[in-house]
Protein backbone atom coordinates (compact mmCIF):
# COMPACT_ATOMS: atom_id res chain seq x y z
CA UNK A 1 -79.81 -16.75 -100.47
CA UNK A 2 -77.64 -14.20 -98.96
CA UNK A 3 -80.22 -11.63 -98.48
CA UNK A 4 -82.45 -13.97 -97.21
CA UNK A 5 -80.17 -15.49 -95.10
CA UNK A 6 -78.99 -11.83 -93.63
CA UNK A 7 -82.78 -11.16 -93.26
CA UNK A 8 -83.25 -14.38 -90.99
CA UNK A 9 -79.68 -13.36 -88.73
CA UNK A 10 -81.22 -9.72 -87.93
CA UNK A 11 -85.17 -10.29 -87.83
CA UNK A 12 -85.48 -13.70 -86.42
CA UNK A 13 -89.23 -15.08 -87.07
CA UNK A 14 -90.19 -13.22 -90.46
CA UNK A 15 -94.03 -13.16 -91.38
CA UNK A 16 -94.72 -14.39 -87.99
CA UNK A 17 -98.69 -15.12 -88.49
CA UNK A 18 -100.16 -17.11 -91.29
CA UNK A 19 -101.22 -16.07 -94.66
CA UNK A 20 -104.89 -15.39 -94.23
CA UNK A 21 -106.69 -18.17 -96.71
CA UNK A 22 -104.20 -21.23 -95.05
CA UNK A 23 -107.59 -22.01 -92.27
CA UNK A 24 -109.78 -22.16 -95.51
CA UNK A 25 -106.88 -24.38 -97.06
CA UNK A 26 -106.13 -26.65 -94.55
CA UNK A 27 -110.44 -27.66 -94.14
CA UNK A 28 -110.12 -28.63 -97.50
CA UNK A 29 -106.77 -30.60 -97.20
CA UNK A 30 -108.58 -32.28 -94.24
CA UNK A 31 -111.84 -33.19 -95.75
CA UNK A 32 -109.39 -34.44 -99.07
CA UNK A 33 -107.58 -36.43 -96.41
CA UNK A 34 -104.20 -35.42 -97.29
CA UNK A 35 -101.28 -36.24 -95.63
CA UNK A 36 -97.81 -35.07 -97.06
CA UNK A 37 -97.88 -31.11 -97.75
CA UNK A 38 -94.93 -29.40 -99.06
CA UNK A 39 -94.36 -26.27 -97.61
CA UNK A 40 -92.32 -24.42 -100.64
CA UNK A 41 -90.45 -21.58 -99.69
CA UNK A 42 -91.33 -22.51 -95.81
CA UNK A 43 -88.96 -19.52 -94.76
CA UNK A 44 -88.73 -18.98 -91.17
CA UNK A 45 -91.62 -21.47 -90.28
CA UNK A 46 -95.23 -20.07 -89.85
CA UNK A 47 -96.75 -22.21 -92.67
CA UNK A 48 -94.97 -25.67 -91.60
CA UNK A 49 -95.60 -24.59 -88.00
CA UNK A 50 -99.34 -24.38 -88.89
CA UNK A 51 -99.71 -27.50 -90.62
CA UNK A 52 -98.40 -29.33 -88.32
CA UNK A 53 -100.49 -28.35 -85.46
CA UNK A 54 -102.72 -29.41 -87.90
CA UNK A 55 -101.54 -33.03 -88.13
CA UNK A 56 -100.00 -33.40 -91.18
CA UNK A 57 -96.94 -34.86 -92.57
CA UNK A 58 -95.17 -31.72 -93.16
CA UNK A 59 -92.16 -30.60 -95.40
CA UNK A 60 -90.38 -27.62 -95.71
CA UNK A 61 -88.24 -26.65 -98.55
CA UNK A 62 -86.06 -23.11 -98.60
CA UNK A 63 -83.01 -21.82 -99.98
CA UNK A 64 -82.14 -19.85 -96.53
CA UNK A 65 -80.80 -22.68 -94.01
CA UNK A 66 -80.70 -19.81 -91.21
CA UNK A 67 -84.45 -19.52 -91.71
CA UNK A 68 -84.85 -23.69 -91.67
CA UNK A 69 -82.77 -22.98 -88.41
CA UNK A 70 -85.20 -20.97 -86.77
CA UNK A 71 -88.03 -23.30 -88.02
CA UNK A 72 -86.91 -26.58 -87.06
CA UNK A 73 -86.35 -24.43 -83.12
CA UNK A 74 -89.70 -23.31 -83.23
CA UNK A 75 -90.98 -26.72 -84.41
CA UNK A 76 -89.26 -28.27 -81.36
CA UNK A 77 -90.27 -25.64 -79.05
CA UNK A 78 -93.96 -26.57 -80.47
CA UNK A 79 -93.26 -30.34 -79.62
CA UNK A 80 -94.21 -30.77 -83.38
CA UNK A 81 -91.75 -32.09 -86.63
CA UNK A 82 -91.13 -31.84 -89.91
CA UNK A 83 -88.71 -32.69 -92.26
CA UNK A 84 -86.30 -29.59 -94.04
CA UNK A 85 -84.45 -29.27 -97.13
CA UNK A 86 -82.75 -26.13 -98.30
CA UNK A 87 -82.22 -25.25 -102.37
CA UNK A 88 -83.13 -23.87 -104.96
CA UNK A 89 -87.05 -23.81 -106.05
CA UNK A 90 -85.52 -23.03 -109.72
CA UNK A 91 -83.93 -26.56 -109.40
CA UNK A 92 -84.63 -30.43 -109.71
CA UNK A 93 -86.96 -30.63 -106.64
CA UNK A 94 -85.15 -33.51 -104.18
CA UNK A 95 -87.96 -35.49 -103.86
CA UNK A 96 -89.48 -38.35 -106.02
CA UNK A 97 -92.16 -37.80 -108.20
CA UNK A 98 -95.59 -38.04 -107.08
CA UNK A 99 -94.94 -37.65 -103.81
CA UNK A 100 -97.09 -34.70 -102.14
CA UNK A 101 -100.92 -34.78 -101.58
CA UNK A 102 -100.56 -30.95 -101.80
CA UNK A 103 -97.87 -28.06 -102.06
CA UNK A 104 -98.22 -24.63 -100.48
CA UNK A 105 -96.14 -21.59 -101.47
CA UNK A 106 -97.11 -18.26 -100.83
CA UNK A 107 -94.86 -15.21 -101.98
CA UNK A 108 -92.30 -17.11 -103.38
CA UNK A 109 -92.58 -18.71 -107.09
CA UNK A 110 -92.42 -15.12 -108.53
CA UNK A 111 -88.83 -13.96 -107.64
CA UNK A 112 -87.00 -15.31 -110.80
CA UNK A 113 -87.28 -15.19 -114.24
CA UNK A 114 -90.46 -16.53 -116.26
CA UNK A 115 -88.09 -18.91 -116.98
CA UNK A 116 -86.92 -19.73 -113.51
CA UNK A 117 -90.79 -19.80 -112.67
CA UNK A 118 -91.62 -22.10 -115.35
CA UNK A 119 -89.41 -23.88 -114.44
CA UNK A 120 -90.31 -24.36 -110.58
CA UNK A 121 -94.09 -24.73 -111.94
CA UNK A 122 -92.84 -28.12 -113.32
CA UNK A 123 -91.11 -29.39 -110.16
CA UNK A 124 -94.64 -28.70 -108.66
CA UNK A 125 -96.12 -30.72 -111.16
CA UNK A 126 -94.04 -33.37 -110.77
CA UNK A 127 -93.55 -34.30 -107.18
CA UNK A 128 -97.55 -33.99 -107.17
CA UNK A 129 -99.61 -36.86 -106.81
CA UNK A 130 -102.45 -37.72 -109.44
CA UNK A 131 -105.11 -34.92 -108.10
CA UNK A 132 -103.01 -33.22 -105.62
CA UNK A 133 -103.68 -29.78 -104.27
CA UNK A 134 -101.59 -26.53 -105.14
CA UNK A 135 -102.59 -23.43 -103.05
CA UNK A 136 -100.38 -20.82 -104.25
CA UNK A 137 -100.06 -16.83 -104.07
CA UNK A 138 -98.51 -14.56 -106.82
CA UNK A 139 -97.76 -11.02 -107.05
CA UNK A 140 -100.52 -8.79 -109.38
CA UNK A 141 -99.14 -5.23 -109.85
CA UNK A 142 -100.48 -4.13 -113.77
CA UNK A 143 -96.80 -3.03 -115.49
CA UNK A 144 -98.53 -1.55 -118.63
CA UNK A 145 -96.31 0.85 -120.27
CA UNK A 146 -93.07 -0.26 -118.79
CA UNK A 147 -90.44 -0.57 -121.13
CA UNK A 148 -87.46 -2.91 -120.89
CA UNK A 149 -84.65 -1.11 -118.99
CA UNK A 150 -87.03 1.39 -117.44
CA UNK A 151 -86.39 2.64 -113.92
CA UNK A 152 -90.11 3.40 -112.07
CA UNK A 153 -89.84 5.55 -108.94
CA UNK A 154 -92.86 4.87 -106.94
CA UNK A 155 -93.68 7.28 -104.06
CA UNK A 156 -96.37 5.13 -102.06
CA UNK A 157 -96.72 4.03 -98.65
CA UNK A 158 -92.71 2.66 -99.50
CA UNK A 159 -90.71 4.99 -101.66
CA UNK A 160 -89.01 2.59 -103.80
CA UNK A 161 -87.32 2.82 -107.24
CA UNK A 162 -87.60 -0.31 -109.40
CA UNK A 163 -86.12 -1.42 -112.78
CA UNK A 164 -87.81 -3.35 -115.57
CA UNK A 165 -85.93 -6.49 -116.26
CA UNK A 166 -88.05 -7.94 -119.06
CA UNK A 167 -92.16 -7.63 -119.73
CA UNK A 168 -93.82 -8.39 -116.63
CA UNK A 169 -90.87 -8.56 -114.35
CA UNK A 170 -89.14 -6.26 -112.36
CA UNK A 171 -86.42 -6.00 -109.44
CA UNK A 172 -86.77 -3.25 -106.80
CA UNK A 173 -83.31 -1.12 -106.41
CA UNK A 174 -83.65 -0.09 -103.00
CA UNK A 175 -85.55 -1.44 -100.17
CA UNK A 176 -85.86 -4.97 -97.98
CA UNK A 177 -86.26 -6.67 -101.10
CA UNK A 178 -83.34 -4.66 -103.22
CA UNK A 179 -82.27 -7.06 -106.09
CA UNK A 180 -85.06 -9.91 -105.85
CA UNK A 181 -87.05 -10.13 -109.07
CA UNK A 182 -90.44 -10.22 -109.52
CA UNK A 183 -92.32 -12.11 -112.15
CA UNK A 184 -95.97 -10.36 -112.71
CA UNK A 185 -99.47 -12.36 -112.98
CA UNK A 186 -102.64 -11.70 -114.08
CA UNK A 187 -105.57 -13.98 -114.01
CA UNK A 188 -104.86 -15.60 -117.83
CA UNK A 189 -101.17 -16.34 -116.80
CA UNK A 190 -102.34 -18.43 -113.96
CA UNK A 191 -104.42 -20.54 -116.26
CA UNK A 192 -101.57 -20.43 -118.89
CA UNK A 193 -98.51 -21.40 -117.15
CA UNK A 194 -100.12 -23.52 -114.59
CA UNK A 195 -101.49 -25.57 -117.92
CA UNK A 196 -101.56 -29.05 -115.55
CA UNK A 197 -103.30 -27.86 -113.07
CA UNK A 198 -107.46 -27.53 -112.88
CA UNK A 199 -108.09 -23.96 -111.42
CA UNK A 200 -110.41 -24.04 -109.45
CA UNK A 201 -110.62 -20.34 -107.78
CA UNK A 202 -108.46 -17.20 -108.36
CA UNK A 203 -109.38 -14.13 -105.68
CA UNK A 204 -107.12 -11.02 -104.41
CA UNK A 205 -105.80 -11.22 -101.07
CA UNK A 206 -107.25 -8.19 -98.45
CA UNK A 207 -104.55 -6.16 -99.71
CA UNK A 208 -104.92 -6.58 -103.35
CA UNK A 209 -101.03 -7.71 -103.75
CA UNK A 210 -101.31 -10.66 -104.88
CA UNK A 211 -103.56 -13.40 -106.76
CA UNK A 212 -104.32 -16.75 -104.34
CA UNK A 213 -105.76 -19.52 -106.29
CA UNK A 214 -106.10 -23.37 -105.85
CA UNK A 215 -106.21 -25.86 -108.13
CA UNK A 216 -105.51 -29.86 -108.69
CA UNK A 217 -102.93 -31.80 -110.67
CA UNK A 218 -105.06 -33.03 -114.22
């Protein structure tokens, strides 16, 4: 919360545009006719902002309250609304059960534990309504060979040293995400962990970070 927090202070707006699938998303949330969408991890805003142009009923959920700050001013400065919480998405949810048409979430479930991200897959579950919509992003980076305890120095585009927490997770030791964990996908662990929901369509976005996939509440 901290970092995120700090990150919000300094930067203002972050990830000002949309993620790149949300038009594609929001057609089929329109022809579904949904109404309540919970934007989880809503950040600084550019989802909920969306959305709401949109016309939906439109929640936002973080665990920075400067970045719910900076939403709720943009909102206003949009003439649109929407409705804020700030927590935990490793915690009880605070919203009733079957509640959402649809939840959104894009880089976010994955920094925690498989644990922590088990657990926030069942908050998702729960606050869905019968059929309700997930769209939802996860990071795919292949660990194979990395030990428990490890330290990986990768020289890329970002020169960043990460350490191997447990099997498929990670935290980077340097960087703008220094000490945020990272839980690793593939395509199997989607279907596996997100056992409630009916995948419908896993892709790669343009960059071929992360797994996007929708799906509906069995």
């Amino acid at each position: 919360m901290k970092q995120w927090n700090e990150a919000f202070k300094e930067r203002g707006k972050v990830f000002l545009g949309f993620q790149q699938d949300l038009p594609k998303v929001a057609e089929i949330l329109k022809n579904r006719k949904a109404k309540k969408i919970l934007d989880l991890g809503s950040g600084s805003g550019r989802h909920s902002v969306y959305l709401a142009k949109k016309g939906f009923e439109v929640y936002g959920f973080d665990i920075a309250g400067e970045g719910i700050a900076i939403a709720k001013k943009w909102l206003k400065q949009e003439g649109l609304c929407a409705q804020f919480k700030e927590g935990s998405i490793f915690e009880k949810l605070p919203y009733n059960d079957d509640f959402f048409d649809a939840v959104i979430s894009t880089q976010t479930i994955y920094h925690g534990s498989l644990d922590e991200v088990r657990k926030s897959i069942q908050e998702i579950e729960r606050i869905l309504k019968p059929n309700g919509m997930i769209f939802i992003t996860v990071r795919k980076r292949g660990i194979r060979g990395w030990n428990v305890g490890k330290i990986i120095r990768h020289r890329g585009n970002q020169s960043v040293d990460y350490k191997v927490l447990a099997p498929r997770t990670y935290v980077p030791l340097d960087g703008e995400e220094k000490d945020l964990p990272h839980f690793l996908f593939n395509r199997k662990l989607i279907r596996k962990e997100f056992k409630k929901i009916l995948i419908k369509d896993i892709w790669t976005d343009s960059e071929k970070n992360h797994y996007c996939f929708i799906g509906y509440l069995k």
